[in-house]
Protein backbone atom coordinates (compact mmCIF):
# COMPACT_ATOMS: atom_id res chain seq x y z
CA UNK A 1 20.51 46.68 -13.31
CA UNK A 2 22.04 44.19 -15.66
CA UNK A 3 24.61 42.71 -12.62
CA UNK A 4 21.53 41.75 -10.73
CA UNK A 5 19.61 40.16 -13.56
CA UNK A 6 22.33 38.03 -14.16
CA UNK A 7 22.56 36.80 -10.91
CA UNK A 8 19.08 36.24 -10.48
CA UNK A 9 19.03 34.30 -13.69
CA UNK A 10 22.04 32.58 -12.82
CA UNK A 11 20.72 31.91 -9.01
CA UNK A 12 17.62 30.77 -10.79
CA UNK A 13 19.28 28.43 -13.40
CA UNK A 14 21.30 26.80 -10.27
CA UNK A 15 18.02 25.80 -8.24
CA UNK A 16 16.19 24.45 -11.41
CA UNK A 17 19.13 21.75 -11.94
CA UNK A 18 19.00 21.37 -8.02
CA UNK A 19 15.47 20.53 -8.40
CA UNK A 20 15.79 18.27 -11.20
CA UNK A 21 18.54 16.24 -10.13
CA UNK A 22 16.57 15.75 -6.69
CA UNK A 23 13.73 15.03 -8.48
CA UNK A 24 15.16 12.06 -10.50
CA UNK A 25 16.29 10.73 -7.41
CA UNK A 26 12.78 10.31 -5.84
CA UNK A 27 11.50 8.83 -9.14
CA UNK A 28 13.97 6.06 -8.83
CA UNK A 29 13.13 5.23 -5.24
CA UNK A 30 9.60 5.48 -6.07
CA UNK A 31 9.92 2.85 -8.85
CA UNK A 32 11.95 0.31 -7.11
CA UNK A 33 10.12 -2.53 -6.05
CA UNK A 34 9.79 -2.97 -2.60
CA UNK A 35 10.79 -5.93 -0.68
CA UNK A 36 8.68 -7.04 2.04
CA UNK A 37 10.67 -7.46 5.49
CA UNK A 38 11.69 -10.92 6.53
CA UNK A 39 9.21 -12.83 9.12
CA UNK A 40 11.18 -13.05 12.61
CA UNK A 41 10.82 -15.30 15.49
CA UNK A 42 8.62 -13.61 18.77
CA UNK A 43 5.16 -14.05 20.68
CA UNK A 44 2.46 -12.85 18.57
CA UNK A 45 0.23 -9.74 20.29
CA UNK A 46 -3.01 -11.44 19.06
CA UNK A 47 -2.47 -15.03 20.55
CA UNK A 48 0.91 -15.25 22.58
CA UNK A 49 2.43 -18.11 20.83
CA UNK A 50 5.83 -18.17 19.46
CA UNK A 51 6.05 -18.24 16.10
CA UNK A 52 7.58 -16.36 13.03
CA UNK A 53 6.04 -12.81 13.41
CA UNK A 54 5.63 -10.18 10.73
CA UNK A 55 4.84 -6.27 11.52
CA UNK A 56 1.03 -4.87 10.83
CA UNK A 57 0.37 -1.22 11.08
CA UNK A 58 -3.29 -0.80 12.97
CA UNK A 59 -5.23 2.15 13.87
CA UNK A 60 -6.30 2.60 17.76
CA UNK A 61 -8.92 4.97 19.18
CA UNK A 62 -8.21 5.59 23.01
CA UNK A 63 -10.14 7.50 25.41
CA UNK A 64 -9.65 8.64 28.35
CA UNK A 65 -11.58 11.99 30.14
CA UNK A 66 -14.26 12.34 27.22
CA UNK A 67 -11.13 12.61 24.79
CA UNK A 68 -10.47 10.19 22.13
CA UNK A 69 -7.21 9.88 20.51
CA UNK A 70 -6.30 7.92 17.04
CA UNK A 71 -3.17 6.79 16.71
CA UNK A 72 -1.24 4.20 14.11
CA UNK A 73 0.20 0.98 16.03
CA UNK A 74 2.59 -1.36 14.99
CA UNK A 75 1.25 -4.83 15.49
CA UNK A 76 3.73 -7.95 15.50
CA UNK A 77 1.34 -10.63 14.45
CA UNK A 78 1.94 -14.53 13.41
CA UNK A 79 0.51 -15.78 9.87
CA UNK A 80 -2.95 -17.12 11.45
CA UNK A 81 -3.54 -13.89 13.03
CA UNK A 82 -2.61 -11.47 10.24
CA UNK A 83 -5.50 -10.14 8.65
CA UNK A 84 -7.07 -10.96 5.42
CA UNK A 85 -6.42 -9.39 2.02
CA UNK A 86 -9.91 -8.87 0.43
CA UNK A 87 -8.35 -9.24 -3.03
CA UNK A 88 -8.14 -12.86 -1.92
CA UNK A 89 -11.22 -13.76 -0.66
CA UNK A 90 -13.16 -12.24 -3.69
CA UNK A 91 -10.80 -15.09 -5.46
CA UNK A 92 -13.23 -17.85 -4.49
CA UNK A 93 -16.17 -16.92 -6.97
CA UNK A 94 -18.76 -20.14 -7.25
CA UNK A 95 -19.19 -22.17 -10.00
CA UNK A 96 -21.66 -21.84 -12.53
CA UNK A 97 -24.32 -24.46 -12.99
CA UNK A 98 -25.34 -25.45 -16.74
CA UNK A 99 -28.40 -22.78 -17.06
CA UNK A 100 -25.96 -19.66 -15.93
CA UNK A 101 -23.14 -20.95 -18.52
CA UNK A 102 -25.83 -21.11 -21.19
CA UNK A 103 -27.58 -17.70 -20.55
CA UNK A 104 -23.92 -16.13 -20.17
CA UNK A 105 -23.26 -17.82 -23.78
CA UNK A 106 -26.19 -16.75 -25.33
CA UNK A 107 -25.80 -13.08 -24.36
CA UNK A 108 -22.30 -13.15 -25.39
CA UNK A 109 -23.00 -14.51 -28.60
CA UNK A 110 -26.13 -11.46 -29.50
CA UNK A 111 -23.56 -9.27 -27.98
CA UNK A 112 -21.15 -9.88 -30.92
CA UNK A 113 -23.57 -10.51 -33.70
């Protein structure tokens, strides 16, 4: 009994440091940055001009005999046709007029006292 719990423990001990080592490895590639991939010169799918292209994954539905398929396609698109990040268009937040400033002052102010 004691030859095979040593080579259980030892098998054991082996795919534990396997598993670490591996493990470390995907950490690192996980916390490099990223670098996005360099525009290239092509027609662009949305509006057929030539122009420096980057890639855009999109989902498509298909269907075809009363079956619909979904599918991820790789778009090459120009910078007027890519879409829209939504982080920047919440960026343009209107001004406040006098009377919002002085309401958002006084509430900050009985906020603190």
């Amino acid at each position: 009994m004691g030859l095979f719990d040593n080579r259980f423990a030892s098998k054991n001990a082996a795919m534990s440091r396997a598993f670490s080592i591996d493990s470390e490895k995907d950490k690192q590639k996980r916390n490099s940055p990223r670098e996005p991939a360099a525009p290239k010169m092509g027609i662009c799918d949305k509006c057929h001009k030539e122009a420096l292209l980057r890639s855009y994954r999109t989902r498509e539905m298909s269907v075809s005999d009363g079956a619909a398929s979904f599918g991820t396609v790789v778009k090459h698109l120009c910078e007027d046709c890519a879409p829209r990040s939504k982080r920047f268009e919440d960026a343009n937040v209107p001004a406040m007029d006098k009377k919002q400033v002085k309401n958002l002052m006084k509430f900050a102010k009985k906020g603190l006292l």
